[in-house]
N, C-alpha and C. Protein backbone atom coordinates (compact mmCIF):
# COMPACT_ATOMS: atom_id res chain seq x y z
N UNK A 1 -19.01 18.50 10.94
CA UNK A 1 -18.24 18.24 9.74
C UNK A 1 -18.98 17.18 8.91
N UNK A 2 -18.99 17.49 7.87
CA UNK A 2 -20.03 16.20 6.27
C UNK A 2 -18.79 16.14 5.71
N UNK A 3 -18.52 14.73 5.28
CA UNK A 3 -17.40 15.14 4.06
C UNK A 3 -18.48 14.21 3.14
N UNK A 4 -17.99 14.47 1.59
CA UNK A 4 -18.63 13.80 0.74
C UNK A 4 -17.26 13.29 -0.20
N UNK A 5 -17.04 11.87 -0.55
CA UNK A 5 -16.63 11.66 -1.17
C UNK A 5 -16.68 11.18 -2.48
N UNK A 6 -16.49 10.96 -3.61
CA UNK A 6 -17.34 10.75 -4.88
C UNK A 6 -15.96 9.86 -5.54
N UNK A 7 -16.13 8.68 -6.11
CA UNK A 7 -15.30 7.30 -7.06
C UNK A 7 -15.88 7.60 -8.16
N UNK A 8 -15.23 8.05 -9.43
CA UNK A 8 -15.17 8.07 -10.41
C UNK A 8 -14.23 6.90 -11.39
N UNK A 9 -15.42 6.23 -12.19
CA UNK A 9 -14.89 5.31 -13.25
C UNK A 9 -15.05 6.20 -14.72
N UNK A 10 -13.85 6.35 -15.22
CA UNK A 10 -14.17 7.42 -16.82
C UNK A 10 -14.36 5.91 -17.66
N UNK A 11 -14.98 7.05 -18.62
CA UNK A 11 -15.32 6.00 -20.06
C UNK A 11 -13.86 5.63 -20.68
N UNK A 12 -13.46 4.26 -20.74
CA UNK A 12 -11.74 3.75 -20.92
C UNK A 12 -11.95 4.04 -22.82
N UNK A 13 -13.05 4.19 -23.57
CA UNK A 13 -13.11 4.73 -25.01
C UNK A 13 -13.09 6.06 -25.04
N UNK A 14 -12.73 6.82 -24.19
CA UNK A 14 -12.53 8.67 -24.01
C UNK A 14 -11.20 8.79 -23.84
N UNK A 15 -9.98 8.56 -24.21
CA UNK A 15 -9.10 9.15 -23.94
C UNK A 15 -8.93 10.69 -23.08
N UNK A 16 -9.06 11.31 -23.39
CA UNK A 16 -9.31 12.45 -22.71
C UNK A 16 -10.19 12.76 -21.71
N UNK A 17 -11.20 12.08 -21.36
CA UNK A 17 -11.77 11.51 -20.14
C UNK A 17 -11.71 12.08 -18.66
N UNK A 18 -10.69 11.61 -18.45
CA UNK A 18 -9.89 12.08 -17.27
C UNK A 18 -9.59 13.23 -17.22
N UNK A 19 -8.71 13.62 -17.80
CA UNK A 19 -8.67 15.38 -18.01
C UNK A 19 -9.83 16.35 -17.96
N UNK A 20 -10.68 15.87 -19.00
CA UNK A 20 -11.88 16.44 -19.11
C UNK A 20 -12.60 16.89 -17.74
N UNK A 21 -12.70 15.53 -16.95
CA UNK A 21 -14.00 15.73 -15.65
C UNK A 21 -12.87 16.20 -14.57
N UNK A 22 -11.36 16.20 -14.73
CA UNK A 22 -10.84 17.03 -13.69
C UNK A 22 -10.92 18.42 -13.95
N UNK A 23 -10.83 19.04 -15.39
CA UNK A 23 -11.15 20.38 -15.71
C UNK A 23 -12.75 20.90 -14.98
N UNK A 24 -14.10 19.73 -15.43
CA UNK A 24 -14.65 19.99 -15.03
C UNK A 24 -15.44 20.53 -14.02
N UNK A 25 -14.46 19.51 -12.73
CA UNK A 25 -14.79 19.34 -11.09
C UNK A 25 -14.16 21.12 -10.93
N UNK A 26 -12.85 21.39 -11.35
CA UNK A 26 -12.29 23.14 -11.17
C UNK A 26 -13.12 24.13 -11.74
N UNK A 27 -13.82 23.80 -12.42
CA UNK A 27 -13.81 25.00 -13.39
C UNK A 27 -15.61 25.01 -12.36
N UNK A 28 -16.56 23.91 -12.31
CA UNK A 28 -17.86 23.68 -11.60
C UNK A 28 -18.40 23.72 -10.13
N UNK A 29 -17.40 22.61 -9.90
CA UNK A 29 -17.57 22.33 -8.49
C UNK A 29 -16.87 23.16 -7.52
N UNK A 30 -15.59 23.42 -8.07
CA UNK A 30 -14.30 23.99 -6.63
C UNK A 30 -15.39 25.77 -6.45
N UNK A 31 -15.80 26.22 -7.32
CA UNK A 31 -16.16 27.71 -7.12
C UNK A 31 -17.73 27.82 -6.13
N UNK A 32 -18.53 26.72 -6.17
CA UNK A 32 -19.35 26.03 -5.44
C UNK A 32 -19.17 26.90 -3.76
N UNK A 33 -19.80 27.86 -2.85
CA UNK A 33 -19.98 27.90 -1.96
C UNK A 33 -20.35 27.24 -1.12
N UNK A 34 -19.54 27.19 0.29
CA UNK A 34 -20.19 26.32 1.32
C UNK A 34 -19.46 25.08 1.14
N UNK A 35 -18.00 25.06 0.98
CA UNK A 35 -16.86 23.89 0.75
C UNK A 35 -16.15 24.52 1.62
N UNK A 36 -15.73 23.52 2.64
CA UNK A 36 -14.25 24.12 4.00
C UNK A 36 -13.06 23.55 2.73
N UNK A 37 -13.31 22.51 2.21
CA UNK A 37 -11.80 22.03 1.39
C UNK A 37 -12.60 20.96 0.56
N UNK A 38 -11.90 21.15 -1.16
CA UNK A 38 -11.90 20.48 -1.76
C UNK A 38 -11.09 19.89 -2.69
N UNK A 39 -10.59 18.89 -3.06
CA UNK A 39 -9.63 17.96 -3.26
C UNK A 39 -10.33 17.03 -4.48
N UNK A 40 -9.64 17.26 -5.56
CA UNK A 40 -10.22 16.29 -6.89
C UNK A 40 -8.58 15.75 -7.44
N UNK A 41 -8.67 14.38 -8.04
CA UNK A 41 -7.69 14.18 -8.00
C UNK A 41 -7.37 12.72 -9.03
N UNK A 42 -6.42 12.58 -9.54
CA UNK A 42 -6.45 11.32 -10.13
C UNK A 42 -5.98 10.03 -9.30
N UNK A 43 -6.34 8.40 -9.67
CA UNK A 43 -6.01 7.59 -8.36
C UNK A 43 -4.38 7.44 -8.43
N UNK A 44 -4.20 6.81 -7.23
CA UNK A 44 -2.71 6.68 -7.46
C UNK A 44 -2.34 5.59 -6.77
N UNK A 45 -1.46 4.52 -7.86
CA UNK A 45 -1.05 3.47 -7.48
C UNK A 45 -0.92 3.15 -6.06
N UNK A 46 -0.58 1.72 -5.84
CA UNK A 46 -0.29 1.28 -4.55
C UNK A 46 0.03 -0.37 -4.93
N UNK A 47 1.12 -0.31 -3.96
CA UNK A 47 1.64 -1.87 -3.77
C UNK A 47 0.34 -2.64 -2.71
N UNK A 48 -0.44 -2.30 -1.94
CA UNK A 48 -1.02 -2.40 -0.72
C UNK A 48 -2.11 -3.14 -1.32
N UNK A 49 -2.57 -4.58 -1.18
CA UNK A 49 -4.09 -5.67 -1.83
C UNK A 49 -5.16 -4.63 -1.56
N UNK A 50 -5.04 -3.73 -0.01
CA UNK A 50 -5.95 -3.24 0.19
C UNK A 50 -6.84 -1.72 -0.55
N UNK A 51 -6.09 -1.25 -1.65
CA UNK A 51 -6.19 0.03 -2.28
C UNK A 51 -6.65 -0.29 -3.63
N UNK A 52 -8.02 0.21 -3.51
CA UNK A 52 -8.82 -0.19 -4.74
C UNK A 52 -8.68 0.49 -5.38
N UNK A 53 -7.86 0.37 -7.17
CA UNK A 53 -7.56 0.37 -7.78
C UNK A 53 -8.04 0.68 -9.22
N UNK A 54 -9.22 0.57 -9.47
CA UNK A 54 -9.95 0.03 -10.22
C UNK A 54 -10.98 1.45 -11.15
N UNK A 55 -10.81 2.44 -10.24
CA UNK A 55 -11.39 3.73 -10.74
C UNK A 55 -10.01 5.00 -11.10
N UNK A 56 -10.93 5.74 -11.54
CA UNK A 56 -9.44 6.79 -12.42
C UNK A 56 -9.60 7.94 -11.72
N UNK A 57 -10.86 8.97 -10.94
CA UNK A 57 -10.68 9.74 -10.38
C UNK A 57 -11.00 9.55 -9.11
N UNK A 58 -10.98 10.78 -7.93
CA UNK A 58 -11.78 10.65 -7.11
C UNK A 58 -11.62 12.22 -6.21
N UNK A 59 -13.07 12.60 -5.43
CA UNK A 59 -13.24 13.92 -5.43
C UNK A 59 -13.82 14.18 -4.11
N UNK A 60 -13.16 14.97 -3.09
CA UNK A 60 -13.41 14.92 -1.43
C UNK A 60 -13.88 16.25 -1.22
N UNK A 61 -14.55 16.27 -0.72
CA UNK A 61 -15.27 17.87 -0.22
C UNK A 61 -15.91 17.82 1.23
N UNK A 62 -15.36 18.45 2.08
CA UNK A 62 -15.78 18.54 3.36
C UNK A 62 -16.94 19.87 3.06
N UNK A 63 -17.52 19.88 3.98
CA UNK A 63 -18.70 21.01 4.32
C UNK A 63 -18.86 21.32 6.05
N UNK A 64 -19.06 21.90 6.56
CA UNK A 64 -19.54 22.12 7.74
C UNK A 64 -20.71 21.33 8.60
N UNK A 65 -21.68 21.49 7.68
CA UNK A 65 -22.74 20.29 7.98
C UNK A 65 -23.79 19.91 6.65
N UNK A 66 -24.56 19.00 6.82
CA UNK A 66 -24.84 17.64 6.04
C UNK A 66 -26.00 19.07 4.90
N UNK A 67 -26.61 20.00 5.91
CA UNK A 67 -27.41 20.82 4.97
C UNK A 67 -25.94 21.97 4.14
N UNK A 68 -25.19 22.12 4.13
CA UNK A 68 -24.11 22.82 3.32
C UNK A 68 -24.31 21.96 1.51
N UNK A 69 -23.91 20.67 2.54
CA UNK A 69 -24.15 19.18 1.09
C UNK A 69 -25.12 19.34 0.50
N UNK A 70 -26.05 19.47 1.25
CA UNK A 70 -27.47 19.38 0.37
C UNK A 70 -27.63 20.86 -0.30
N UNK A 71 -27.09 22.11 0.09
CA UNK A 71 -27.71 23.06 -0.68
C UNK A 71 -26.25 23.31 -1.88
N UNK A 72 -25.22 21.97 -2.07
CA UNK A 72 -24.16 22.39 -2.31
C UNK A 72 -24.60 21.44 -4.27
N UNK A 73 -25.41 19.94 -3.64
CA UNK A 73 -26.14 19.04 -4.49
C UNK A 73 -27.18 19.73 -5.84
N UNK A 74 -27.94 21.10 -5.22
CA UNK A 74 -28.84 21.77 -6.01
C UNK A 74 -28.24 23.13 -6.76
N UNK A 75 -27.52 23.09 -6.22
CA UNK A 75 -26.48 24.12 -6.71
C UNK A 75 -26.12 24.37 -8.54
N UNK A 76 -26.57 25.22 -9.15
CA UNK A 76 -26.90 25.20 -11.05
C UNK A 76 -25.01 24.87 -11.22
N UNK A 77 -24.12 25.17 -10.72
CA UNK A 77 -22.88 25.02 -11.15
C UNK A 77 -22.92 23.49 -10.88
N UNK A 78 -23.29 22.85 -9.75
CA UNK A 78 -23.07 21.36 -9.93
C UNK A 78 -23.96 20.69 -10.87
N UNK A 79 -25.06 21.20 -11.02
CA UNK A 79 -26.14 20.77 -11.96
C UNK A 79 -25.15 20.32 -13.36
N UNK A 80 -25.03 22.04 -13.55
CA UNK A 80 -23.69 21.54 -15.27
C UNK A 80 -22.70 21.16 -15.00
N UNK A 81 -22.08 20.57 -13.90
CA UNK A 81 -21.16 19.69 -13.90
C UNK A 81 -21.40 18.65 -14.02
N UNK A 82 -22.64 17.74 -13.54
CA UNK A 82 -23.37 16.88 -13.93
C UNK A 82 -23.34 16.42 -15.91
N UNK A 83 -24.23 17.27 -16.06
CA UNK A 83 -24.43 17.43 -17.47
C UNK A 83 -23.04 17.59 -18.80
N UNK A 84 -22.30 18.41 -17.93
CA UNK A 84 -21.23 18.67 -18.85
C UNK A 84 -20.01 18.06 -18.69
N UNK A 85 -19.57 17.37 -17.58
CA UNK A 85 -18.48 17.08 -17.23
C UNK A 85 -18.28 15.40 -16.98
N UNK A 86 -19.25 15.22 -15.79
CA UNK A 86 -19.91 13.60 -15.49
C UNK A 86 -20.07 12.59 -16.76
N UNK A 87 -21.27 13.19 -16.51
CA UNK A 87 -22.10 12.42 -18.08
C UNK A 87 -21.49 12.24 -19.15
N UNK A 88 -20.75 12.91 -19.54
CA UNK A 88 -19.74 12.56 -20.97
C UNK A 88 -18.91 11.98 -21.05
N UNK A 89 -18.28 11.60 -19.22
CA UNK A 89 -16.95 11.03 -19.28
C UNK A 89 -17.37 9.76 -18.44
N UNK A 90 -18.15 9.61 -17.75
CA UNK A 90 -18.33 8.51 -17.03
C UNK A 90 -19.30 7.30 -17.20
N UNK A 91 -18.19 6.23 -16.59
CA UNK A 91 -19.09 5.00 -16.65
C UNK A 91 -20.13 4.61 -15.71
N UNK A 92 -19.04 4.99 -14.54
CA UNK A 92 -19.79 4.49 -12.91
C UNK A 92 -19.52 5.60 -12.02
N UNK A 93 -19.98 5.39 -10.96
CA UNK A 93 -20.05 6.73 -10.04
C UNK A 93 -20.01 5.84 -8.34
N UNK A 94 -19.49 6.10 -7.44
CA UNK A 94 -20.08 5.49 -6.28
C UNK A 94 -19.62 7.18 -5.44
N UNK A 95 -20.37 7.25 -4.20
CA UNK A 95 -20.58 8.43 -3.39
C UNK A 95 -20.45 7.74 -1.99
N UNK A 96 -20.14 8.42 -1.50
CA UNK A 96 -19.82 8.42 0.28
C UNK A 96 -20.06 9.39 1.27
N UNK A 97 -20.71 9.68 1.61
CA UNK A 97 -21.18 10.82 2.24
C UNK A 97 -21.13 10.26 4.22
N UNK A 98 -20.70 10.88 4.84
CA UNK A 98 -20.31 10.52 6.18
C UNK A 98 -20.22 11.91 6.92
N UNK A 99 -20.90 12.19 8.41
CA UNK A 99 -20.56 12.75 9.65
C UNK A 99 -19.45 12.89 10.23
């Protein structure tokens, strides 16, 4: 099992932002072969100090194994998700990728 997780910060001068790169992640990423489950999503509050707060999306994709990820990374649909979806709406990015 790989899961990859991806922290999305949108551009806070995009209103539409958010919407945008969740349309994006469905319409790019979810059709993407070689995903056991994928999960995109907006953050969601918490009373808890410990629940970082601070980003607007965030996007979980398990794979089978770590080469699924990698042939999932070169993939032309994630490419223009990159280009079309990412890039227009985002500030920051952090990734997590784990066994």
């Amino acid at each position: 099992m790989f899961s990859h997780v991806v922290i999305f910060w949108t551009d806070p001068e995009k209103p539409e932002a958010v919407a945008d790169l969740l349309a994006g992640a469905e319409k790019y990423l979810r059709p993407i072969p070689g995903t056991l489950a994928f999960h995109c999503g907006k953050m969601v509050g918490s009373p808890r100090p410990v629940v970082d707060q601070s980003y607007q999306v965030a996007l979980n994709i398990m794979f089978a194994d770590k080469q699924a990820q990698d042939d999932y990374q070169i993939h032309p649909l994630h490419i223009e998700f990159v280009e079309k979806a990412f890039k227009p709406n985002c500030t920051k990015v952090l990734v997590y990728d784990f066994e």
